[in-house]
Protein backbone atom coordinates (compact mmCIF):
# COMPACT_ATOMS: atom_id res chain seq x y z
CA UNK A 1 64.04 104.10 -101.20
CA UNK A 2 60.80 106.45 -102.06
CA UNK A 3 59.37 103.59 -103.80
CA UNK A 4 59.77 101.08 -99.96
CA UNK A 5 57.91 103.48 -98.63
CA UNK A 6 55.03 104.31 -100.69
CA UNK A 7 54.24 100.33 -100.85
CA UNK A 8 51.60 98.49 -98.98
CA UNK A 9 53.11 96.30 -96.13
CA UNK A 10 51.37 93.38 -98.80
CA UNK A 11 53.35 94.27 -101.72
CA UNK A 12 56.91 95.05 -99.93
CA UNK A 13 57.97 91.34 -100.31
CA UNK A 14 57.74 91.36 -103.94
CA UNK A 15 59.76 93.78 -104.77
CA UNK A 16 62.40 92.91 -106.88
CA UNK A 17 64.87 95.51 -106.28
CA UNK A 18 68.54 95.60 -107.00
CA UNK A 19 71.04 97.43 -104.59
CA UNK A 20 74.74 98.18 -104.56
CA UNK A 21 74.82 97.04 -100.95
CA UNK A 22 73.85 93.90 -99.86
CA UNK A 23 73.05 94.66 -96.67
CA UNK A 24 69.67 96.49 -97.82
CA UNK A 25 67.62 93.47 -98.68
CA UNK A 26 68.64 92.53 -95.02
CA UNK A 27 67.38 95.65 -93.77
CA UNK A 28 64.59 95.72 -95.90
CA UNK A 29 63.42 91.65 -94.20
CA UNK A 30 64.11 93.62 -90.84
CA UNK A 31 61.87 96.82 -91.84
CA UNK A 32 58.51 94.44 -92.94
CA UNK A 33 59.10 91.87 -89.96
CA UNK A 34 59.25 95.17 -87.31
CA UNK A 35 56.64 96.87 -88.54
CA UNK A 36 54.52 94.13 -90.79
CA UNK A 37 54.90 91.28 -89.30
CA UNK A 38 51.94 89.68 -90.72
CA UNK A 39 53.41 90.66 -94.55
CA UNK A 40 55.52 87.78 -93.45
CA UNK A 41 55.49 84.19 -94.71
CA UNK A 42 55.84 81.19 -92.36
CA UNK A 43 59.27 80.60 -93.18
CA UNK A 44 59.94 84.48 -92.48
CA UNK A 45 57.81 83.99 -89.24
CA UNK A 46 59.78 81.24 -87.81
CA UNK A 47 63.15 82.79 -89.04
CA UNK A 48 62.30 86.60 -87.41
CA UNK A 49 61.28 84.74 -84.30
CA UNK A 50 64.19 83.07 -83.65
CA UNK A 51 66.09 85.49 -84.58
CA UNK A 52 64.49 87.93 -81.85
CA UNK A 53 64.84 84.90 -79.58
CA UNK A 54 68.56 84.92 -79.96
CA UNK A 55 69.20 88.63 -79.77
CA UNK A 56 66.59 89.68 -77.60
CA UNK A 57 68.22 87.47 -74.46
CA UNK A 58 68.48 87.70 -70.38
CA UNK A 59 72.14 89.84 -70.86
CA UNK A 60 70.65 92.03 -73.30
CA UNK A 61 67.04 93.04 -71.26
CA UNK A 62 69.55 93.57 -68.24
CA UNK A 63 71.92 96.02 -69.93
CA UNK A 64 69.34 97.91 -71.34
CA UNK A 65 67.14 97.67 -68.27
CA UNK A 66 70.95 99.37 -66.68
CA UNK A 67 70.66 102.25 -69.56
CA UNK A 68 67.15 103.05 -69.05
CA UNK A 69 67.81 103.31 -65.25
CA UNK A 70 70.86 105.09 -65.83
CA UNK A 71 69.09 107.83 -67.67
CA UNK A 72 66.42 108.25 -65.57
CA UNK A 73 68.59 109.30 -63.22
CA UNK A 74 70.35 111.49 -65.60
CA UNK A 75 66.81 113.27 -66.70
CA UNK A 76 65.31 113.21 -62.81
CA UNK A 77 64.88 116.51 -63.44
CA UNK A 78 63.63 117.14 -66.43
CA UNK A 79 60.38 116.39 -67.21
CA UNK A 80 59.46 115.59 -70.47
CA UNK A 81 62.43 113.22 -70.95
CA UNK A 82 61.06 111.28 -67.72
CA UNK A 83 58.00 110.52 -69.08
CA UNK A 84 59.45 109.97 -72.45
CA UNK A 85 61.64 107.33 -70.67
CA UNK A 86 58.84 106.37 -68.70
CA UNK A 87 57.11 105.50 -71.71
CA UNK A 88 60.24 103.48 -73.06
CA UNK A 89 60.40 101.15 -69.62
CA UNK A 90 56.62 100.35 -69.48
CA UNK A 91 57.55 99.49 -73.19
CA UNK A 92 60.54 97.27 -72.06
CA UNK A 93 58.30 95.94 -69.58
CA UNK A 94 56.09 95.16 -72.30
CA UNK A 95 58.87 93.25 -74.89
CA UNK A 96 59.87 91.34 -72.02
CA UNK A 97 57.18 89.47 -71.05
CA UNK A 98 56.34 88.80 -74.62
CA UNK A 99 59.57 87.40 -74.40
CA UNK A 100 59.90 85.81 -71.42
């Protein structure tokens, strides 16, 4: 894994590595789209954004708008987690309009 991590976002996609599980390269598309989204190609493009499309739907922004609220009741009290989840909500906030 040492050697995903000390590439260049550029040079992630041609990595030909070979792993017991299967589900790595999956992770691996999941790692570069999150957090290098322009390492992508146009097929990856249109593929990540559909997928985020499909998971990222009305049922799922209200149950995790629910969990936020939840614990921000939970932490009214304690400070640094209210900001922290603070943060989180104007983040939220954020995704969903992207997304909506």
């Amino acid at each position: 894994m040492q050697i995903i991590h000390s590439s260049t976002p550029e040079k992630l996609c041609f990595l030909k590595l070979k792993f017991q599980d299967k589900r790595i390269n999956n992770l691996l598309f999941k790692f570069r789209a999150r957090n290098y989204f322009f390492s992508l190609n146009n097929f990856e493009k249109i593929f990540w954004t559909k997928y985020c499309n499909h998971v990222l739907n009305n049922e799922y922004f209200k149950k995790y708008q629910l969990k936020l609220t939840k614990l921000l009741k939970l932490y009214q009290n304690d400070d640094d987690n209210k900001i922290l989840l603070k943060k989180i909500f104007e983040y939220f906030k954020y995704i969903l309009n992207i997304h909506h």
